[in-house]
C-alpha atoms as a PDB file:
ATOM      1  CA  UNK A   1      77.004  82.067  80.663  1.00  0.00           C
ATOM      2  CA  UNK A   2      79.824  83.188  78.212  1.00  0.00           C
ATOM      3  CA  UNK A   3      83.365  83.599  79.831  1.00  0.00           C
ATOM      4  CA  UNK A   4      85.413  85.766  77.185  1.00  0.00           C
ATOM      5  CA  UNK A   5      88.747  85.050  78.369  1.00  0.00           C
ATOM      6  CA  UNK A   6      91.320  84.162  81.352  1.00  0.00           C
ATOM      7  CA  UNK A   7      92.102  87.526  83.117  1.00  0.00           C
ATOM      8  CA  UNK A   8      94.946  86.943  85.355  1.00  0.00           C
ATOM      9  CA  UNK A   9      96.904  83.707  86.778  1.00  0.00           C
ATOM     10  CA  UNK A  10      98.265  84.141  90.159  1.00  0.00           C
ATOM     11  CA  UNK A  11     101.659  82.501  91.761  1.00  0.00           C
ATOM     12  CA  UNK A  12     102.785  82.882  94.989  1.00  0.00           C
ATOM     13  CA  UNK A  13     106.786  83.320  94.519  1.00  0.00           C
ATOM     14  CA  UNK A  14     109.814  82.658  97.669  1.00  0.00           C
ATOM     15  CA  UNK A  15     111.516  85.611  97.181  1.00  0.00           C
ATOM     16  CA  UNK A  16     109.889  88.610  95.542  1.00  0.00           C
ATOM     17  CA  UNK A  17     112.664  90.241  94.601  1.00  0.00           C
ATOM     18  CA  UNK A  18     114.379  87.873  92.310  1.00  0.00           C
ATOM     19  CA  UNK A  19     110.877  86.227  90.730  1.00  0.00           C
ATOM     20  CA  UNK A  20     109.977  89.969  90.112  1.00  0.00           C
ATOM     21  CA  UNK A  21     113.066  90.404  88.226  1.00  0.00           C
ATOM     22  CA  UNK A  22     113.139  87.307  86.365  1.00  0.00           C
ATOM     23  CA  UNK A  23     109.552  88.252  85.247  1.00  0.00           C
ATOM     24  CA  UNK A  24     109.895  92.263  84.357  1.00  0.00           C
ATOM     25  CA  UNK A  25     113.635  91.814  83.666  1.00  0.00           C
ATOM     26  CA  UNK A  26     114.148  88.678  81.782  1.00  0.00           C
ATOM     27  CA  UNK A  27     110.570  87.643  80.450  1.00  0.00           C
ATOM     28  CA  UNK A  28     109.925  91.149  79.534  1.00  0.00           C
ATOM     29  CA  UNK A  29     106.707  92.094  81.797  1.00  0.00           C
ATOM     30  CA  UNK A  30     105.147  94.933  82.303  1.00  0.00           C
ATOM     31  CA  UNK A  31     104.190  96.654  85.954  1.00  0.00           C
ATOM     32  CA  UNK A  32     100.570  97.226  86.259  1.00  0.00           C
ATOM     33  CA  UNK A  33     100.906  98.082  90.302  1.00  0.00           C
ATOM     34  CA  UNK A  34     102.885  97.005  92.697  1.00  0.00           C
ATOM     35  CA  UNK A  35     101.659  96.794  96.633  1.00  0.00           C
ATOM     36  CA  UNK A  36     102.792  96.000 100.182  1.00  0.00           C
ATOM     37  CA  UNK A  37      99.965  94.703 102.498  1.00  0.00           C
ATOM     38  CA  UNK A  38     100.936  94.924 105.681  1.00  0.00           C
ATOM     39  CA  UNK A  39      97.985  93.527 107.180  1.00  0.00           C
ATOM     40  CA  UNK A  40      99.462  90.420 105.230  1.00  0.00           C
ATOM     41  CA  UNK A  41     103.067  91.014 105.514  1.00  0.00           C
ATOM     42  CA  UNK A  42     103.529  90.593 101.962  1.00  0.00           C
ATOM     43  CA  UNK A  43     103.859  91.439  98.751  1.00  0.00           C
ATOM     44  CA  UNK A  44     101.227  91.896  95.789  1.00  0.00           C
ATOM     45  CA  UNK A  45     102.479  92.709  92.059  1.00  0.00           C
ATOM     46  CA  UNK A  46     100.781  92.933  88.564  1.00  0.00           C
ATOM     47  CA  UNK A  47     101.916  92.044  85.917  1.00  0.00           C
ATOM     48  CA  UNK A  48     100.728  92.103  82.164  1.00  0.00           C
ATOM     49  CA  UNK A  49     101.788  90.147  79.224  1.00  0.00           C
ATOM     50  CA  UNK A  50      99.348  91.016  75.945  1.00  0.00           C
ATOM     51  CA  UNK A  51      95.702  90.080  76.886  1.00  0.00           C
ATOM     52  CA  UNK A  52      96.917  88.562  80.310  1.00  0.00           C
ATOM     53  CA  UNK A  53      97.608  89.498  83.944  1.00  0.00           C
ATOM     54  CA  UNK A  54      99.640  88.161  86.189  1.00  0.00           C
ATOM     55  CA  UNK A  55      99.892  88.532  89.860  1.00  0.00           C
ATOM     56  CA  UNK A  56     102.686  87.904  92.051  1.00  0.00           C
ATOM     57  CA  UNK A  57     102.601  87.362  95.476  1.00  0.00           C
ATOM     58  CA  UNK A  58     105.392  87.660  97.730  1.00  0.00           C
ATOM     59  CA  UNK A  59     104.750  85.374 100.554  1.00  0.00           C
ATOM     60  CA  UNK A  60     107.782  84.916 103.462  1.00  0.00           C
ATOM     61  CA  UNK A  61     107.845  80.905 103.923  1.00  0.00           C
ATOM     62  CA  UNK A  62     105.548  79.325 101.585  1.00  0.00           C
ATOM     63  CA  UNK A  63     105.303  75.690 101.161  1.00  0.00           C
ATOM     64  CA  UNK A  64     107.391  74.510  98.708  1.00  0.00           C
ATOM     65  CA  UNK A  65     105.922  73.491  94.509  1.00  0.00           C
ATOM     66  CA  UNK A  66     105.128  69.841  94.335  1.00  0.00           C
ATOM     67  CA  UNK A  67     106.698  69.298  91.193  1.00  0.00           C
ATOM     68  CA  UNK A  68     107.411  65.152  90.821  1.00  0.00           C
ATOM     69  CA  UNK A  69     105.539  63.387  90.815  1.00  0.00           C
ATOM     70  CA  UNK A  70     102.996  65.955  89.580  1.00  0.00           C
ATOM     71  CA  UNK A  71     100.643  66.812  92.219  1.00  0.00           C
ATOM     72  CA  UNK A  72      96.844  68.396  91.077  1.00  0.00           C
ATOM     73  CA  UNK A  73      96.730  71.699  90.552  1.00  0.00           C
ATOM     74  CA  UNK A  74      98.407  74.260  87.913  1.00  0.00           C
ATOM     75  CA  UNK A  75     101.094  72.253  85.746  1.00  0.00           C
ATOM     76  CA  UNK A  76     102.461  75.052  83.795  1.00  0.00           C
ATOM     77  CA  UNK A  77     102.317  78.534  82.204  1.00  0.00           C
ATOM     78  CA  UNK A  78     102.796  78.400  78.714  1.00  0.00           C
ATOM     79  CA  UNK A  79     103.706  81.293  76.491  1.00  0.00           C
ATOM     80  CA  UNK A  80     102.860  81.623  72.622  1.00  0.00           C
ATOM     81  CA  UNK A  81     106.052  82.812  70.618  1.00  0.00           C
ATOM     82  CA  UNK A  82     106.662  83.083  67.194  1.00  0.00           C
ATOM     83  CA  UNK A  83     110.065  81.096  67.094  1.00  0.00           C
ATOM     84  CA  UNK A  84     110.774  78.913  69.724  1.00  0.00           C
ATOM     85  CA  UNK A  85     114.392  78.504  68.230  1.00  0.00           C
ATOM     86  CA  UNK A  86     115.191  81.974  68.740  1.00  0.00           C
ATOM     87  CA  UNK A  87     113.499  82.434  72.000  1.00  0.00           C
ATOM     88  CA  UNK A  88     115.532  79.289  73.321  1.00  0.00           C
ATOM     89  CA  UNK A  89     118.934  81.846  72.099  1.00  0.00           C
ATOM     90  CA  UNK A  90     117.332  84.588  74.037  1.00  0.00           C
ATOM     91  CA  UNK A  91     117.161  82.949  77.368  1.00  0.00           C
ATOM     92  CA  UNK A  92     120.025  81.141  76.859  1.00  0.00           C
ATOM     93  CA  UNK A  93     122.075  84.615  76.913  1.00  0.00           C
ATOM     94  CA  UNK A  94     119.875  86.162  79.883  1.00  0.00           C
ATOM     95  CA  UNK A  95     121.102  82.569  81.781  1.00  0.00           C
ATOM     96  CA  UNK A  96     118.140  81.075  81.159  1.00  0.00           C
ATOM     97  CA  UNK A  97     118.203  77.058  80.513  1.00  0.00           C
ATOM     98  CA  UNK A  98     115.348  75.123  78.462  1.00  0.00           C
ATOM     99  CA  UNK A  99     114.794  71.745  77.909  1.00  0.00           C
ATOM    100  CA  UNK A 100     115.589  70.302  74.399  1.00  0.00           C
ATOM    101  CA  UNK A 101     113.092  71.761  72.018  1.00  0.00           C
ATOM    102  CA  UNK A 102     110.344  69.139  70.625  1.00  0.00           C
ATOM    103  CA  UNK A 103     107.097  68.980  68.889  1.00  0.00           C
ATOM    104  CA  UNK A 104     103.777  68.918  70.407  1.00  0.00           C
ATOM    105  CA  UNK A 105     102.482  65.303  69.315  1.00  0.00           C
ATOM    106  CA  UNK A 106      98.951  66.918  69.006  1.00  0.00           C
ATOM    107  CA  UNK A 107      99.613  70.231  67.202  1.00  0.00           C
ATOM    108  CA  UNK A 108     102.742  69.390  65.699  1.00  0.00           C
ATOM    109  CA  UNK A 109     104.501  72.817  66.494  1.00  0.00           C
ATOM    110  CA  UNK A 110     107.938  73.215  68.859  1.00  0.00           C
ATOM    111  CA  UNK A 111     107.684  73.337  72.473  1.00  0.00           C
ATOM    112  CA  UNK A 112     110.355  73.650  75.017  1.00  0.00           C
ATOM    113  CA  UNK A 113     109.916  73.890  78.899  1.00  0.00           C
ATOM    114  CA  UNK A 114     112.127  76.142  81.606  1.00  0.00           C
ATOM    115  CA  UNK A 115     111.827  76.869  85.029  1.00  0.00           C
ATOM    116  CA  UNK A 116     110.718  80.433  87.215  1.00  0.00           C
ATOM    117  CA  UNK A 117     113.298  80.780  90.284  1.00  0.00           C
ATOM    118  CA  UNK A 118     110.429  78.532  92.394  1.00  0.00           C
ATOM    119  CA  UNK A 119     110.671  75.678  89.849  1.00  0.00           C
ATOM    120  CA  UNK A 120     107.333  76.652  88.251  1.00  0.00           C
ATOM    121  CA  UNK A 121     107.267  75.142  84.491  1.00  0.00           C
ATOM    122  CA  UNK A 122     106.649  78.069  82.207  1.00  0.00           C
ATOM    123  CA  UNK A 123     106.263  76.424  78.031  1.00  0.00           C
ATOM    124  CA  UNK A 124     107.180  77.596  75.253  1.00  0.00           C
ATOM    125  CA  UNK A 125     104.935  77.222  72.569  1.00  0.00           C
ATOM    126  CA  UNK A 126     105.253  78.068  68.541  1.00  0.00           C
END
């Protein structure tokens, strides 16, 4: 078996409007398609982001993210950038907050961590 790559993550969001915003909007997304199932009563969107998909799913009263003390399951998108400095700036001015920047004990490059409107941890990684 060879698997060549991830294809697509999938979230299921609160409210669809304002996740799909901060994604396209503020993080700079593109819309692949974007779909209303009625036989689920909810939404379906795809996104891309270089190699990656990712689909959002706008569900009317999900449970809410286990967050602390981390449950199993996903812990966090993380997103490759060339400065992390800069990229901290850029948020900052679209109202975005990030944790202090600091370096990956492993790698030794900057990370930082901020928060989708649901409270999932997206990384920033240089």
């Amino acid at each position: 078996m060879k698997l060549d790559r991830i294809h697509h993550v999938a979230i299921i969001v609160s409210d669809y409007e304002k996740s799909k915003d901060f994604y396209v909007n503020k993080l700079g997304f593109s819309i692949i398609r974007e779909n209303y199932r009625a036989k689920r009563s909810d939404y379906k969107l795809d996104l891309k982001l270089g190699d990656c998909e990712l689909e959002i799913f706008g569900v009317e009263n999900p449970p809410k993210r286990v967050s602390r003390p981390e449950a199993c399951g996903l812990r966090h998108l993380a997103f490759y950038v060339e400065d992390v400095e800069a990229t901290v700036q850029e948020l900052s001015q679209l109202g975005i907050e990030c944790e202090p920047i600091r370096v990956d004990d492993f790698t030794g490059e900057q990370m930082t961590f901020f928060f989708d409107p649901d409270g999932l941890p997206l990384e920033l990684h240089g």
